[in-house]
N, C-alpha and C. Protein backbone atom coordinates (compact mmCIF):
# COMPACT_ATOMS: atom_id res chain seq x y z
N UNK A 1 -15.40 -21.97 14.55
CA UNK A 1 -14.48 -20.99 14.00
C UNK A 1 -13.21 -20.99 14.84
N UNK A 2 -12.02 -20.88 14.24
CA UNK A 2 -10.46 -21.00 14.96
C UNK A 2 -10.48 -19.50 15.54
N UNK A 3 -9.85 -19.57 16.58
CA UNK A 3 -8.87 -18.68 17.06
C UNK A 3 -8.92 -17.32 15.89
N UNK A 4 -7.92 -18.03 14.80
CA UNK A 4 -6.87 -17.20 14.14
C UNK A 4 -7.77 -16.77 13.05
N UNK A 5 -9.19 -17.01 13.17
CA UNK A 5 -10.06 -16.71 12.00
C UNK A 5 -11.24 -15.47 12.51
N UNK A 6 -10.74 -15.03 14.26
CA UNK A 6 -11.29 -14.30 14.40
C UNK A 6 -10.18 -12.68 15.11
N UNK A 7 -9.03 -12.68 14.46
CA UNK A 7 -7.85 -12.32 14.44
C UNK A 7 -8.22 -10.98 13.26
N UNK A 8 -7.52 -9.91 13.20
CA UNK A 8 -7.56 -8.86 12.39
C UNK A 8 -6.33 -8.00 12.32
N UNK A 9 -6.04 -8.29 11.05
CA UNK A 9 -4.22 -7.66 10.92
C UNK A 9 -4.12 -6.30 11.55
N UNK A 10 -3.85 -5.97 11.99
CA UNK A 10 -3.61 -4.40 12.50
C UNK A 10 -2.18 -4.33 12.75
N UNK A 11 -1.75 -3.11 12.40
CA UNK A 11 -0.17 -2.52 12.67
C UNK A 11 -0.30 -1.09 13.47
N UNK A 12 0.77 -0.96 14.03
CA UNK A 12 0.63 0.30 14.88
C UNK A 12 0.57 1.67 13.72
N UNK A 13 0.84 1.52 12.18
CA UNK A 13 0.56 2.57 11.35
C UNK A 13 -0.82 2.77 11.53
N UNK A 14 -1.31 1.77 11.40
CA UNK A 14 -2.86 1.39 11.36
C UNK A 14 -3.92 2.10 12.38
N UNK A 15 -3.25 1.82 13.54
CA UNK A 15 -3.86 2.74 14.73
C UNK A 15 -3.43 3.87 15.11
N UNK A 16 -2.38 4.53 14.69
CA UNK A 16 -2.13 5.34 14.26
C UNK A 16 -3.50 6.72 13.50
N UNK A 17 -3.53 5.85 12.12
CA UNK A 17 -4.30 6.61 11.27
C UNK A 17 -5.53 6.74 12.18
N UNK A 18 -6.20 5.48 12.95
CA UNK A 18 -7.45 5.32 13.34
C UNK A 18 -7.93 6.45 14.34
N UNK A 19 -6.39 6.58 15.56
CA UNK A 19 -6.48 7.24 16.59
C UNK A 19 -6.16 8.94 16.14
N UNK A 20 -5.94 9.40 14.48
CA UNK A 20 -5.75 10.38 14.11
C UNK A 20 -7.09 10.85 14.01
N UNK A 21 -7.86 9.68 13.17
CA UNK A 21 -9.60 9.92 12.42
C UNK A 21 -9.85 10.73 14.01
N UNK A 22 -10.26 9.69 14.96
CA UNK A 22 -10.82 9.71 15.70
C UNK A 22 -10.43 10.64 16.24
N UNK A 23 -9.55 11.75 16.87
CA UNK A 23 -9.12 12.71 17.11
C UNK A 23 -9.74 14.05 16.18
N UNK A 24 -9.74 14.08 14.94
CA UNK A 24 -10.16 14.69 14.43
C UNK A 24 -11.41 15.20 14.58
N UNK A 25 -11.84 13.83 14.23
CA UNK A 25 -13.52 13.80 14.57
C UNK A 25 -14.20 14.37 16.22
N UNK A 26 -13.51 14.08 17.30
CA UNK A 26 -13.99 14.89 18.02
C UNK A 26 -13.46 15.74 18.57
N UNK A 27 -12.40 16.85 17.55
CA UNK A 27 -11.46 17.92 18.13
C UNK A 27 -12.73 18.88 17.95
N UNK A 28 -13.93 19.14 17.31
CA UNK A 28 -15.00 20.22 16.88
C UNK A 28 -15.95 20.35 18.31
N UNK A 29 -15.86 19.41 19.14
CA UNK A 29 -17.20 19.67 19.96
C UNK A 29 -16.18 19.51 21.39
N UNK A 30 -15.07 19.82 21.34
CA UNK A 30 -14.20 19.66 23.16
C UNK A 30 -14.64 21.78 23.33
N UNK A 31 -14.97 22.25 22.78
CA UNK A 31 -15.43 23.75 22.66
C UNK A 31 -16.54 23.36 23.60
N UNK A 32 -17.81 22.66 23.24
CA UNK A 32 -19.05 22.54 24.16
C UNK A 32 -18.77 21.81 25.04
N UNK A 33 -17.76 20.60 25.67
CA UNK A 33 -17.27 20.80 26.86
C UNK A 33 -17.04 21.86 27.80
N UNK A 34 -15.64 21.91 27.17
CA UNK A 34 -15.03 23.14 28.24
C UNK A 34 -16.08 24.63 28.06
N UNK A 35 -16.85 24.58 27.43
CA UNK A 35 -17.98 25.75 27.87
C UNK A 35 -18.73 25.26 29.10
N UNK A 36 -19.54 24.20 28.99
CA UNK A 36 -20.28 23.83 29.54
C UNK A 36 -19.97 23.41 31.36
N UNK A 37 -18.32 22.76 31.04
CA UNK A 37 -17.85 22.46 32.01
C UNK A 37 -16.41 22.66 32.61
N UNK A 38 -16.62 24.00 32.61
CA UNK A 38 -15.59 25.53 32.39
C UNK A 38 -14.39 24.87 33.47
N UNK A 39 -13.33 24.59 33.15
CA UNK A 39 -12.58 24.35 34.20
C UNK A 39 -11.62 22.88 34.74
N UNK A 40 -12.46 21.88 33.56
CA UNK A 40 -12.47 20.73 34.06
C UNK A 40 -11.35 20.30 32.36
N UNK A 41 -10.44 19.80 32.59
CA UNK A 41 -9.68 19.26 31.50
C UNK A 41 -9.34 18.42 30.88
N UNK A 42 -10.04 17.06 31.14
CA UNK A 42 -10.06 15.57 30.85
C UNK A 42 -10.61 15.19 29.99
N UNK A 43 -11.48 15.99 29.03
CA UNK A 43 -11.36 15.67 27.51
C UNK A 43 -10.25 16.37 26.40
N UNK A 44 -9.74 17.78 26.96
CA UNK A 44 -8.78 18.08 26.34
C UNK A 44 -7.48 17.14 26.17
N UNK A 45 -7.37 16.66 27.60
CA UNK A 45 -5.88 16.32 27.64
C UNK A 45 -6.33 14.69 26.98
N UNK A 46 -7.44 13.94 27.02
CA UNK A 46 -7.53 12.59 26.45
C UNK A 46 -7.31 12.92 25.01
N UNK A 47 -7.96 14.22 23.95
CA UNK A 47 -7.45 14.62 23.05
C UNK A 47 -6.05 14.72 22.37
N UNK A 48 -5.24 15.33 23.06
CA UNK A 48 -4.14 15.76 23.48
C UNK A 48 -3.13 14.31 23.63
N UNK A 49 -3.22 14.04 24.46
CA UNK A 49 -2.62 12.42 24.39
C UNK A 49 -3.24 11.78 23.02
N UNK A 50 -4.45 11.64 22.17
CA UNK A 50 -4.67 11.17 21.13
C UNK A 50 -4.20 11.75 20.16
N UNK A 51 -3.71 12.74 19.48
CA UNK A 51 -2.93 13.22 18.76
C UNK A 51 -1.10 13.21 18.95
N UNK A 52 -1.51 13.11 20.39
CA UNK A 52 0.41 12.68 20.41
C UNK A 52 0.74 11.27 20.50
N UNK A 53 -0.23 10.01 20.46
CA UNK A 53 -0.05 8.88 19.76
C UNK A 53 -0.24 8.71 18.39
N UNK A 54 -1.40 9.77 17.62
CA UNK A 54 -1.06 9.32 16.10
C UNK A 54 -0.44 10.09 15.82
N UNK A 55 0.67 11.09 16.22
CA UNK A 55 1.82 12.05 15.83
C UNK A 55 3.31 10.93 15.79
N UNK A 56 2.90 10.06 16.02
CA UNK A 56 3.93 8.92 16.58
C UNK A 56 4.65 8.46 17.77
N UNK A 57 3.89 9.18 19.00
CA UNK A 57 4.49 8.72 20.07
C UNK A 57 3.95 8.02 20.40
N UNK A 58 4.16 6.40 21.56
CA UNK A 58 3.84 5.59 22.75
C UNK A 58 2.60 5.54 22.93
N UNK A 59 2.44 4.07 22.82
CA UNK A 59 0.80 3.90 23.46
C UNK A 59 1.18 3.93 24.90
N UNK A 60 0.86 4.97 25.49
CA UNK A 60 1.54 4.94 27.32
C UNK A 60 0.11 4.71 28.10
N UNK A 61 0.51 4.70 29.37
CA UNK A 61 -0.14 4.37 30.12
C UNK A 61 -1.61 6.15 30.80
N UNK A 62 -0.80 6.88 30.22
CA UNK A 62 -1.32 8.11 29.73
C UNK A 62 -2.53 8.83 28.93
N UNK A 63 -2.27 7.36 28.05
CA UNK A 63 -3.10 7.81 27.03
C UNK A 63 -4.15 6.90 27.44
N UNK A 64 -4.03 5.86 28.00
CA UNK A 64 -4.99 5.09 28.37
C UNK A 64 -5.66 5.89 29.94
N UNK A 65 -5.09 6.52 30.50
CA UNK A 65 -5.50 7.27 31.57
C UNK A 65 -6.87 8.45 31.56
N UNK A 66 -5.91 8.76 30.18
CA UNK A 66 -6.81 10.05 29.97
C UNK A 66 -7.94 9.88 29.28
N UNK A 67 -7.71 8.57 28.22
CA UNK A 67 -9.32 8.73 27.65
C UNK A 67 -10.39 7.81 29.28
N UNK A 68 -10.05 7.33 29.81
CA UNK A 68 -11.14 6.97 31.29
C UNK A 68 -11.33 8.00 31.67
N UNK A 69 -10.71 9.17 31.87
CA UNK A 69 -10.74 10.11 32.63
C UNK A 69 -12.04 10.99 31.91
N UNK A 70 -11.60 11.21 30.63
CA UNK A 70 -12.97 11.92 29.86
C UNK A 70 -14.29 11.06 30.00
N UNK A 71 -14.51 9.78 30.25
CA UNK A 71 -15.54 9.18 30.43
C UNK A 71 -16.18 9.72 31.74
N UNK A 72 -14.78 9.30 32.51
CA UNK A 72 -15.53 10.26 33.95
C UNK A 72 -15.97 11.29 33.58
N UNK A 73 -15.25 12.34 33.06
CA UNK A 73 -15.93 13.50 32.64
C UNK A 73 -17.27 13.70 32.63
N UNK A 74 -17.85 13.08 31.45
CA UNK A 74 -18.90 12.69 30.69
C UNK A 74 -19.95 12.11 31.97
N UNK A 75 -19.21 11.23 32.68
CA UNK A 75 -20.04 11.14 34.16
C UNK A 75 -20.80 12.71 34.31
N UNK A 76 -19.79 13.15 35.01
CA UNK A 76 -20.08 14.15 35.97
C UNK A 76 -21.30 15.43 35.23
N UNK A 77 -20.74 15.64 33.48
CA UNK A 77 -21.69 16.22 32.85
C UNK A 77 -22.83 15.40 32.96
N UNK A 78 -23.08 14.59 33.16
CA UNK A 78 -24.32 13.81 33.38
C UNK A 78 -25.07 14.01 34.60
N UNK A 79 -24.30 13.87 35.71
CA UNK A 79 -24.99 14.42 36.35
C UNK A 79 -25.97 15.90 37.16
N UNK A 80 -24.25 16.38 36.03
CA UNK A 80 -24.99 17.83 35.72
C UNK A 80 -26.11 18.42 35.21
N UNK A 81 -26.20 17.00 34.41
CA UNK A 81 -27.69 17.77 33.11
C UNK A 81 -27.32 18.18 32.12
N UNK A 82 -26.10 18.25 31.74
CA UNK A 82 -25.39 18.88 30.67
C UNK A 82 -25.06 18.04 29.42
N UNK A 83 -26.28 17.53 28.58
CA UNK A 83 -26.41 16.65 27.98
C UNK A 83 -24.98 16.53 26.58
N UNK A 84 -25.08 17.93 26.44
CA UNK A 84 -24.08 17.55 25.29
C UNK A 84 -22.91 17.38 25.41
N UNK A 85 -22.35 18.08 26.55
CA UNK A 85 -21.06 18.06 27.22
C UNK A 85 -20.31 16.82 27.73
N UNK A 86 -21.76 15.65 27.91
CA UNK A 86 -21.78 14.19 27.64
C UNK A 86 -20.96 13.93 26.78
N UNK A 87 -21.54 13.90 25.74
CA UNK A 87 -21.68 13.14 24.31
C UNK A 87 -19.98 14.02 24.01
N UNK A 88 -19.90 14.86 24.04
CA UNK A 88 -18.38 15.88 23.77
C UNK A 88 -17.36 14.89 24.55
N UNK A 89 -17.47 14.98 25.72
CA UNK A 89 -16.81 14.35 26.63
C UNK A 89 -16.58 12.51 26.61
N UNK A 90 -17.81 12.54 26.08
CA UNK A 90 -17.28 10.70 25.48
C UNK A 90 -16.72 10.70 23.80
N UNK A 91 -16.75 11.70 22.97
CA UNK A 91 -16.21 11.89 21.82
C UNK A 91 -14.62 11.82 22.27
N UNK A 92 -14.32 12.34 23.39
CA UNK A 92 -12.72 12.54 23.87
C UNK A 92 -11.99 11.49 23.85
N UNK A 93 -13.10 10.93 25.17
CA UNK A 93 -12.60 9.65 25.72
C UNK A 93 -12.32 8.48 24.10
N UNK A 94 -13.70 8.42 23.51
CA UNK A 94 -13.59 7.86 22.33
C UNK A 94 -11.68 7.47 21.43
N UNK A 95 -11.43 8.95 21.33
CA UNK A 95 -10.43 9.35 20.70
C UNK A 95 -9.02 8.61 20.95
N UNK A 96 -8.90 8.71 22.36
CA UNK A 96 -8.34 8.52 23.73
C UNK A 96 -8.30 6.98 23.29
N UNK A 97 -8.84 6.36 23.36
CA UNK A 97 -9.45 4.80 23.50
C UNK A 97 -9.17 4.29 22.19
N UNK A 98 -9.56 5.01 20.68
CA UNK A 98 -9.08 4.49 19.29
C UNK A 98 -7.18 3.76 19.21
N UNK A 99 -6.81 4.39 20.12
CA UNK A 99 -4.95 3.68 19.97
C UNK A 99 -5.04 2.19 20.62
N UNK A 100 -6.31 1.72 21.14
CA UNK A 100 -6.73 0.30 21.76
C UNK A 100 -7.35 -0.33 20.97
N UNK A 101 -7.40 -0.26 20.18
CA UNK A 101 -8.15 -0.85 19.30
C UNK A 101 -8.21 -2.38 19.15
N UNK A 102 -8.63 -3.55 19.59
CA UNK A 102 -8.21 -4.18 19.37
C UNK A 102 -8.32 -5.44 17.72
N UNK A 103 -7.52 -6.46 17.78
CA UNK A 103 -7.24 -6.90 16.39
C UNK A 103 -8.11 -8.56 16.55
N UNK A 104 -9.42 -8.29 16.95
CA UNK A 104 -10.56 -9.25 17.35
C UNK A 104 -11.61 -8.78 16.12
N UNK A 105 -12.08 -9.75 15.45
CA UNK A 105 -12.96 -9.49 14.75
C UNK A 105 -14.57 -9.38 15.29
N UNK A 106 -14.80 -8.17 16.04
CA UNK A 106 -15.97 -8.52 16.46
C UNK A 106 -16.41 -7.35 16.47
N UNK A 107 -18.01 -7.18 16.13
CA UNK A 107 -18.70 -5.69 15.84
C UNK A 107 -18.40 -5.03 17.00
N UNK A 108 -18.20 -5.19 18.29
CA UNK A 108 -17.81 -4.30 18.94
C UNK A 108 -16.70 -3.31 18.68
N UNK A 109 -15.86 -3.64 18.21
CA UNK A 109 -14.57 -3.27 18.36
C UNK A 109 -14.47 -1.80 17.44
N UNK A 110 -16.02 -1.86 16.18
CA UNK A 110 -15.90 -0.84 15.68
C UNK A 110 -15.77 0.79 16.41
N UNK A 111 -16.85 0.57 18.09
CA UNK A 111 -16.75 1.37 18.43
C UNK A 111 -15.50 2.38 18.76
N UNK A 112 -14.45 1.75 18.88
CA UNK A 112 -13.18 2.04 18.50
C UNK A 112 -12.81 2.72 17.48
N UNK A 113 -13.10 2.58 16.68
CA UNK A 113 -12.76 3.66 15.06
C UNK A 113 -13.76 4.46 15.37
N UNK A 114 -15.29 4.22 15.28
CA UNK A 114 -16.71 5.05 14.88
C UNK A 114 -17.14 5.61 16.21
N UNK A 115 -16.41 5.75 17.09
CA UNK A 115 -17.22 5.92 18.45
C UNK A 115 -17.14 7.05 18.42
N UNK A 116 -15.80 7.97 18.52
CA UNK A 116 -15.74 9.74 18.65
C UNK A 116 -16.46 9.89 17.66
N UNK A 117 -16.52 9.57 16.31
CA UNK A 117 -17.28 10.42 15.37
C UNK A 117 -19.02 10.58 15.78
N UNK A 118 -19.68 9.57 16.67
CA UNK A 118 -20.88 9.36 16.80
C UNK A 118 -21.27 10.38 18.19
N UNK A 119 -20.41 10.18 18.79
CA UNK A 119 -20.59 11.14 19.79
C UNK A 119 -20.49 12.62 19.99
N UNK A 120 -19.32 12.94 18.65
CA UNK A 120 -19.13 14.26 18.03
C UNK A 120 -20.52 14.71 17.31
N UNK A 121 -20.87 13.59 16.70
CA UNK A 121 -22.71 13.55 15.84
C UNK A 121 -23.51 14.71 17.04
N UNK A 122 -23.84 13.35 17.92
CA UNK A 122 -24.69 13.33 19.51
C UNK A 122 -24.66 15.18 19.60
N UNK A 123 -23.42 15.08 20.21
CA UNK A 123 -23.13 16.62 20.95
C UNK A 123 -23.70 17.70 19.80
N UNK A 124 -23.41 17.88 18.77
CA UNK A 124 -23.50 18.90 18.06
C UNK A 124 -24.92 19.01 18.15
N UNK A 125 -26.16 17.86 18.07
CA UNK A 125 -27.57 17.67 17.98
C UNK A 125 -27.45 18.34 18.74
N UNK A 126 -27.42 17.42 20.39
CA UNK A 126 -28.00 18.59 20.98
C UNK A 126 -27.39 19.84 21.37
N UNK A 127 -26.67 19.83 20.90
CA UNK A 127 -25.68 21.31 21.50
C UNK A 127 -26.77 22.61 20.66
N UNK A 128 -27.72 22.12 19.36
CA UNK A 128 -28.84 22.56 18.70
C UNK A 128 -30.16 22.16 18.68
N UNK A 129 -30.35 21.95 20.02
CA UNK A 129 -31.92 21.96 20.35
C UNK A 129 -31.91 20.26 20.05
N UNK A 130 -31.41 19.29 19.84
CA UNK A 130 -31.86 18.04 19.77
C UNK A 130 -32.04 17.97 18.00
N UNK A 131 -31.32 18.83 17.26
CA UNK A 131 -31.88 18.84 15.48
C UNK A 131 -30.83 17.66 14.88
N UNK A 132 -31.81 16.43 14.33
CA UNK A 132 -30.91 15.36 13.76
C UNK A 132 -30.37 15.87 12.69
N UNK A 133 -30.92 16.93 11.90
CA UNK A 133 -30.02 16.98 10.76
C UNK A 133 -28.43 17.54 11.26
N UNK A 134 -28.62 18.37 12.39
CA UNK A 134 -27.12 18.62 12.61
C UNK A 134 -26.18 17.47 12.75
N UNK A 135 -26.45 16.32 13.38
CA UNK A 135 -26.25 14.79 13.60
C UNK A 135 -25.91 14.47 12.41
N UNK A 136 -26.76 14.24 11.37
CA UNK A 136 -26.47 13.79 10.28
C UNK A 136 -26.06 14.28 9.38
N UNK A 137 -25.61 15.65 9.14
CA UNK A 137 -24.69 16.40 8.68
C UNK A 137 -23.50 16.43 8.82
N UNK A 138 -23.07 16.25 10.17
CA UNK A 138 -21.47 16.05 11.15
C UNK A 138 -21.25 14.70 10.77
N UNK A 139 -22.00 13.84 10.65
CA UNK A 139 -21.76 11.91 10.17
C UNK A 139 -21.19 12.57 8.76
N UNK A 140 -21.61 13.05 7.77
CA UNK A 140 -21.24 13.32 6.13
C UNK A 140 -19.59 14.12 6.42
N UNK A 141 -19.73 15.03 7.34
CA UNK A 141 -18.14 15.05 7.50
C UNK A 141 -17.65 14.70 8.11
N UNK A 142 -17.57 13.91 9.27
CA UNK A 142 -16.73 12.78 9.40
C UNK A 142 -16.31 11.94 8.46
N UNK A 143 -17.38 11.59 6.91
CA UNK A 143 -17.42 10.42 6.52
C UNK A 143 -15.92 10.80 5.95
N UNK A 144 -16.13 12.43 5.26
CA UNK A 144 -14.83 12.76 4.84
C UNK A 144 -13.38 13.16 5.25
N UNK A 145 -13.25 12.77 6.45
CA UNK A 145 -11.94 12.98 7.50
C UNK A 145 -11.71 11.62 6.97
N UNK A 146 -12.26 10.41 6.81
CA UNK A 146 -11.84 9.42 7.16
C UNK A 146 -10.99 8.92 6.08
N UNK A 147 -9.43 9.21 5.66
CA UNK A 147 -8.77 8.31 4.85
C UNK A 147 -8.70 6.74 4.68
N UNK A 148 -8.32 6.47 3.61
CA UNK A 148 -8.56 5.34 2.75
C UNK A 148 -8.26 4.13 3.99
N UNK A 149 -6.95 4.19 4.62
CA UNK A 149 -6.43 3.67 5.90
C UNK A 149 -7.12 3.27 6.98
N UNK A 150 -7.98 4.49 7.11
CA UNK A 150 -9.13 4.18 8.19
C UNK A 150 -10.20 3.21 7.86
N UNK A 151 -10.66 3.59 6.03
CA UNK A 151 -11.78 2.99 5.70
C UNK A 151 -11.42 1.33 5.71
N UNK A 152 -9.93 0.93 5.07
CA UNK A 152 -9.62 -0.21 5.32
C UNK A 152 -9.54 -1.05 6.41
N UNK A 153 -9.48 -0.32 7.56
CA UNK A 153 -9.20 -0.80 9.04
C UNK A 153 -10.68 -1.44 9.20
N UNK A 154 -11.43 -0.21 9.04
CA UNK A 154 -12.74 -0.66 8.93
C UNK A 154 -13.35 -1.66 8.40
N UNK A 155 -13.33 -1.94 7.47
CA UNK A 155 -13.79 -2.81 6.63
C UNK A 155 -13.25 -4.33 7.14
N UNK A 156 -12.20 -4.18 7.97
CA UNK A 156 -11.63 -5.96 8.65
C UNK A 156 -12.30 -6.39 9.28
N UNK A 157 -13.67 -5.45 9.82
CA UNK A 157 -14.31 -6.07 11.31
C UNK A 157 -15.98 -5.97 10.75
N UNK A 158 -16.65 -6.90 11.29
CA UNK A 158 -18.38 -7.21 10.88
C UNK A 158 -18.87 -5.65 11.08
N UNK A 159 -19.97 -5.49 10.32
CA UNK A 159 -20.30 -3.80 11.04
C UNK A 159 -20.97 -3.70 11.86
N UNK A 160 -21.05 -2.53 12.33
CA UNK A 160 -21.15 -2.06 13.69
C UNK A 160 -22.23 -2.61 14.40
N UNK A 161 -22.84 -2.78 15.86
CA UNK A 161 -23.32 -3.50 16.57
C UNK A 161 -24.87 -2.76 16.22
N UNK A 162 -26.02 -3.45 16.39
CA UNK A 162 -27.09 -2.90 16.82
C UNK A 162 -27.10 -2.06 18.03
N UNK A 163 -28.42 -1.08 18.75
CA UNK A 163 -28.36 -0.98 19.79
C UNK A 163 -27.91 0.21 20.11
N UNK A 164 -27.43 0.64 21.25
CA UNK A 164 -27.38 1.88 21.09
C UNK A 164 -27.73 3.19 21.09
N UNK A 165 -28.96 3.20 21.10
CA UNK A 165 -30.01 4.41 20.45
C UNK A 165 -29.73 5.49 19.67
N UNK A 166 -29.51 6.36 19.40
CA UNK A 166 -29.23 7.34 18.62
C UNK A 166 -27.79 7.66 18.42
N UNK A 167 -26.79 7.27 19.25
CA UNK A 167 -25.50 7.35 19.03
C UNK A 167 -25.24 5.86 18.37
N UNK A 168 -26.14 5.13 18.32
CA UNK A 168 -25.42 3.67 17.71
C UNK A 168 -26.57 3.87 16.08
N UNK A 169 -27.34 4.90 16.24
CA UNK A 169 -27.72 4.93 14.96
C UNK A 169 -26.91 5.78 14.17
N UNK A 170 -26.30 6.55 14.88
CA UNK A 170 -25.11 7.72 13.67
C UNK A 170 -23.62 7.04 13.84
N UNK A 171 -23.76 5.93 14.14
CA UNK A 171 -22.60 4.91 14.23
C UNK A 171 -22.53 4.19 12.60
N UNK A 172 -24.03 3.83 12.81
CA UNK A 172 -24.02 2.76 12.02
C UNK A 172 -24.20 3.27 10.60
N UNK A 173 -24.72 4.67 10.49
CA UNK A 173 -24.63 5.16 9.42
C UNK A 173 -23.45 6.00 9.10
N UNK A 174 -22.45 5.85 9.71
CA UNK A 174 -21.29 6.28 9.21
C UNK A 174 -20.36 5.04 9.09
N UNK A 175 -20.73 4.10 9.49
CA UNK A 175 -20.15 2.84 9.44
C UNK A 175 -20.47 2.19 7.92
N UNK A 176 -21.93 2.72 7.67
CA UNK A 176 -22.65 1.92 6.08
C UNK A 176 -21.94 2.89 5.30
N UNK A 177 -21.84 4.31 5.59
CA UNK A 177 -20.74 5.18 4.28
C UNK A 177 -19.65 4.67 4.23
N UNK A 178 -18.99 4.64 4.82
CA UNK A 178 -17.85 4.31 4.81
C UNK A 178 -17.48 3.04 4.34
N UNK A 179 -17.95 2.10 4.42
CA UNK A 179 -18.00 0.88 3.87
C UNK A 179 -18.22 0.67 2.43
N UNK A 180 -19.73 1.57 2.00
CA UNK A 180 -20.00 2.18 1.24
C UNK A 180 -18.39 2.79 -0.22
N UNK A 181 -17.91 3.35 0.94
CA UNK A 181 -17.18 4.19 -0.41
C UNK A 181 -15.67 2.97 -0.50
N UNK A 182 -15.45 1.76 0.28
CA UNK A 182 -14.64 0.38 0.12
C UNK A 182 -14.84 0.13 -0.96
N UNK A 183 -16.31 -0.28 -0.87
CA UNK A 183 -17.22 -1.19 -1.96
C UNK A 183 -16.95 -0.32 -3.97
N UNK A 184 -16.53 1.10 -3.52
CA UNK A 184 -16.54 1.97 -4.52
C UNK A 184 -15.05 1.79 -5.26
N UNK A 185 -13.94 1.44 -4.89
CA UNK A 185 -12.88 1.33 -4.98
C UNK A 185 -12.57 -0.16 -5.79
């Protein structure tokens, strides 16, 4: 296979829309963060920088700052024990990280579009006792944040990776809707 056959058109409108989804998708659970981990601001502001790149400003060095920074986050809730505040805190970073997207055709890359929404999934479970239907309820609205733009972006790259465990299973089933409603069009 060439080079240029594993290439994927992307425009900065494009990541744009992606780094909007993805913002969206985990603006609902930065609440069970900053509860959990009262004080600490590095999923807000990776948020925050993700909406002021799909508002139309600069992929800066900022925005790439801040979504690492929520990962750390997501560290430290970890070592806290603070399971959902995890999954919240990598929904950020997620968000943070969607304006990188890169234009490689490879199932990884979905995590990039589908990652905040899966982790937004994650958190809400357990933020309710570990209940998948809350998981798989939050996947059905995500499915519907996601404009046509997004679903197209989507659809350029193989779907989503195996693996994972439970965040790569509400990956992949928001990855098969969504694809899903391509195929409908």
């Amino acid at each position: 296979m060439a080079d240029e056959d594993l290439m994927v058109e992307l425009s900065i409108a494009d990541l744009r829309e992606v780094a909007a989804f993805a913002a969206a998708c985990a603006e609902p659970v930065l609440a069970i963060f900053e509860r959990d981990c009262a004080g600490d601001t590095r999923a807000r502001s990776a948020l925050d920088e993700a909406h002021r790149f799909a508002s139309g400003g600069n992929r800066t060095k900022a925005l790439r700052m801040t979504a690492l920074a929520a990962h750390r986050a997501a560290r430290s809730a970890q070592e806290g024990g603070l399971e959902a505040a995890v999954d919240a805190a990598r929904a950020a970073g997620h968000a943070g990280g969607a304006a990188y997207l890169h234009p490689l055709a490879k199932a990884t890359q979905v995590k990039h579009i589908l990652g905040a929404a899966a982790h937004a999934a994650r958190a809400l479970e357990l933020d309710a006792g570990g209940d998948y239907t809350v998981g798989d309820g939050y996947i059905e609205k995500a499915g519907n944040l996601a404009g046509p733009i997004v679903v197209s972006v989507l659809t350029r790259y193989p779907s989503a990776p195996g693996g994972g465990g439970r965040v790569g299973e509400l990956m992949r089933a928001l990855d098969t809707r969504l694809r899903g409603l391509e195929a409908c069009r």
